[in-house]
C-alpha atoms as a PDB file:
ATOM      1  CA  UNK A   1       0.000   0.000   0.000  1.00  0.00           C
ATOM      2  CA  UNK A   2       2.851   1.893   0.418  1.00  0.00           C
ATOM      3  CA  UNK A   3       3.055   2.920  -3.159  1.00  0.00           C
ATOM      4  CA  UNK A   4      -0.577   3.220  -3.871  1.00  0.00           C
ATOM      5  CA  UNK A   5      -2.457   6.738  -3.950  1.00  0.00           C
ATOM      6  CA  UNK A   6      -5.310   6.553  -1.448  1.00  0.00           C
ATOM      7  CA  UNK A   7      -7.661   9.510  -1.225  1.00  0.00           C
ATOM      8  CA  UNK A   8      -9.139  10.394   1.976  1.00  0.00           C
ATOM      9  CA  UNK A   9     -12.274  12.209   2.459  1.00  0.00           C
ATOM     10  CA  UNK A  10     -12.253  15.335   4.812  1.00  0.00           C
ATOM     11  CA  UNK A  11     -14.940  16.515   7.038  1.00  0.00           C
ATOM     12  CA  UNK A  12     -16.448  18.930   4.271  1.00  0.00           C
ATOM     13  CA  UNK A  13     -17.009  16.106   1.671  1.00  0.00           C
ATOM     14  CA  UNK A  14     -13.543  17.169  -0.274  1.00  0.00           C
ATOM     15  CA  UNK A  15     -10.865  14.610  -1.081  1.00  0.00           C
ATOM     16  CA  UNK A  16      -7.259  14.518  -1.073  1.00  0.00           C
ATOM     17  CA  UNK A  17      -4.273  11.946  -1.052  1.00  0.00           C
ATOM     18  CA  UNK A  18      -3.523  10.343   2.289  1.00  0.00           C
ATOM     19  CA  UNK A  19      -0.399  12.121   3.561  1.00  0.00           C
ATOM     20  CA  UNK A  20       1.283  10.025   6.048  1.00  0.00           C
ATOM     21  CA  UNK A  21       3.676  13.136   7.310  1.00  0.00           C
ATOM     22  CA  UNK A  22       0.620  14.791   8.901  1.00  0.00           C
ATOM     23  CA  UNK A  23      -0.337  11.086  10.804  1.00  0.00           C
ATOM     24  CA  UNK A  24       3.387  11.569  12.181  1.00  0.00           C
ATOM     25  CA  UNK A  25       3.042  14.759  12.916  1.00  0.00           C
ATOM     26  CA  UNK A  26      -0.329  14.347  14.852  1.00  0.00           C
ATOM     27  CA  UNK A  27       0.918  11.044  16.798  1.00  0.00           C
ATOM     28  CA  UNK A  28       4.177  13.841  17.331  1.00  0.00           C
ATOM     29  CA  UNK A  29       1.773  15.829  19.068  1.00  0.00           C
ATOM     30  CA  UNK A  30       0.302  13.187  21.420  1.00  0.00           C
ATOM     31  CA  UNK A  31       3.593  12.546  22.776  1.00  0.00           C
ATOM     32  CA  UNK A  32       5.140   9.682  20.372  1.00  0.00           C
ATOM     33  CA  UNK A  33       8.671   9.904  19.263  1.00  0.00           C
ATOM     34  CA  UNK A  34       9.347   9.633  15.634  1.00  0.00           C
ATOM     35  CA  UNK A  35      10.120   5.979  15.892  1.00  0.00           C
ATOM     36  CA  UNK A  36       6.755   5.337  17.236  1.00  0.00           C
ATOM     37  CA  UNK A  37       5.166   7.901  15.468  1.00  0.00           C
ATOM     38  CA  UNK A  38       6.467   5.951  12.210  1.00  0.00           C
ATOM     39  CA  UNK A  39       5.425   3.048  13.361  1.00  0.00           C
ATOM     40  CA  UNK A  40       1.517   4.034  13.916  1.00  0.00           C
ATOM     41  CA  UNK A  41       1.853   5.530  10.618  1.00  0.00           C
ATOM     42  CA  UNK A  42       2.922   2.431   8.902  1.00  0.00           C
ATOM     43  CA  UNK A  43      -0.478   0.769  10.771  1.00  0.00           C
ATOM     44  CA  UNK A  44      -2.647   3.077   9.375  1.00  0.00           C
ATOM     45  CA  UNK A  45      -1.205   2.765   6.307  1.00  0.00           C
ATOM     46  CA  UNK A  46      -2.218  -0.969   5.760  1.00  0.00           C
ATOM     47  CA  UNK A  47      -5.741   0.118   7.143  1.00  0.00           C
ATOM     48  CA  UNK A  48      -6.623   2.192   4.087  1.00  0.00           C
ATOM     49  CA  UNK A  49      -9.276   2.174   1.164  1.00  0.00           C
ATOM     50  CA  UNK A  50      -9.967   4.624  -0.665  1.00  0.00           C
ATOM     51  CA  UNK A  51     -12.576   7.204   0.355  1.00  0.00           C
ATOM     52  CA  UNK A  52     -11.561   6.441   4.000  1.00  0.00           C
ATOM     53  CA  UNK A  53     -12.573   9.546   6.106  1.00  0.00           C
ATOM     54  CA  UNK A  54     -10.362  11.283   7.797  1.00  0.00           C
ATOM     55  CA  UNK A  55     -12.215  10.732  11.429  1.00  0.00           C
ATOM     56  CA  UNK A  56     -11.714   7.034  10.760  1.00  0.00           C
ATOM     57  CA  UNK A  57      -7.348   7.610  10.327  1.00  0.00           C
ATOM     58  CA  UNK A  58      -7.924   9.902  13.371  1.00  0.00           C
ATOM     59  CA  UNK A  59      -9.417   7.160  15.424  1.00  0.00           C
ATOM     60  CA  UNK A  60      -6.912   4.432  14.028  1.00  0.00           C
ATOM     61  CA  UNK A  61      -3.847   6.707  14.967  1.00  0.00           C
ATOM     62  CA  UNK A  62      -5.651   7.131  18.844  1.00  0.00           C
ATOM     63  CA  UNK A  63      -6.075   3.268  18.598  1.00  0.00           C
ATOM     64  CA  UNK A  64      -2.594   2.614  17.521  1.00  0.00           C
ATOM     65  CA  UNK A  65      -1.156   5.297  19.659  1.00  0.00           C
ATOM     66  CA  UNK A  66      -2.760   3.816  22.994  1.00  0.00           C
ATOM     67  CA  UNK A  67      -1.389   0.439  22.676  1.00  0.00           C
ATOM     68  CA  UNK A  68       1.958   2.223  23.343  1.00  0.00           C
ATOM     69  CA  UNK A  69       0.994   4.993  25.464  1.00  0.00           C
ATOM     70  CA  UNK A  70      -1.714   4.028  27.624  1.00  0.00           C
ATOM     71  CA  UNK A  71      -2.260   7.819  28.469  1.00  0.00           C
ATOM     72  CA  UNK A  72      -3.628   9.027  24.902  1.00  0.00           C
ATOM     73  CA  UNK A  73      -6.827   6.887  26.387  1.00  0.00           C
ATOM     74  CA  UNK A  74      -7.334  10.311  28.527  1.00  0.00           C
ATOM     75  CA  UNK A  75      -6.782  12.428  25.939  1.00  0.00           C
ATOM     76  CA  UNK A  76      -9.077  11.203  23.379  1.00  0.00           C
ATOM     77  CA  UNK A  77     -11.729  10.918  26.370  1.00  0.00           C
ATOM     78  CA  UNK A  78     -11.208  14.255  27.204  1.00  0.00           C
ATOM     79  CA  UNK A  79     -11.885  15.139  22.913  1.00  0.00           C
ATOM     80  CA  UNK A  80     -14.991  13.367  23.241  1.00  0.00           C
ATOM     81  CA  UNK A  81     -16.656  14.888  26.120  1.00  0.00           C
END
């Protein structure tokens, strides 16, 4: 999948091709390191089909994310309430 172009659809119905910097850089923000950040990245990327919305990669990357840090659980609560 790595080489494949998958386009993701956005909140407001657009589409655009999946950019795996900005799942890095929003697993960056939760407190990953690159290495794990990369990592997470690399599972969402063999989760993909095209026309996956982009609140489905969010929720992978907070499902991939708290397997390693247990504490992202509290964030993503705390994004849902």
């Amino acid at each position: 999948m790595f080489g494949l172009e998958v386009l993701v659809t956005k909140a407001d119905g657009s589409k655009q091709l999946f950019n795996r910097e900005k799942v890095i850089q929003t697993c960056l923000r939760l407190g990953a390191d690159l290495q794990e950040a990369d990592e997470v990245a690399s599972q969402v990327q063999k989760s993909l089909f095209d026309g996956v919305p982009t609140r489905t990669i969010l929720q992978l990357i907070w499902r991939f994310m708290e397997e390693n840090k247990p504490e992202v659980g509290d964030i993503v609560d705390l994004r849902t309430a």
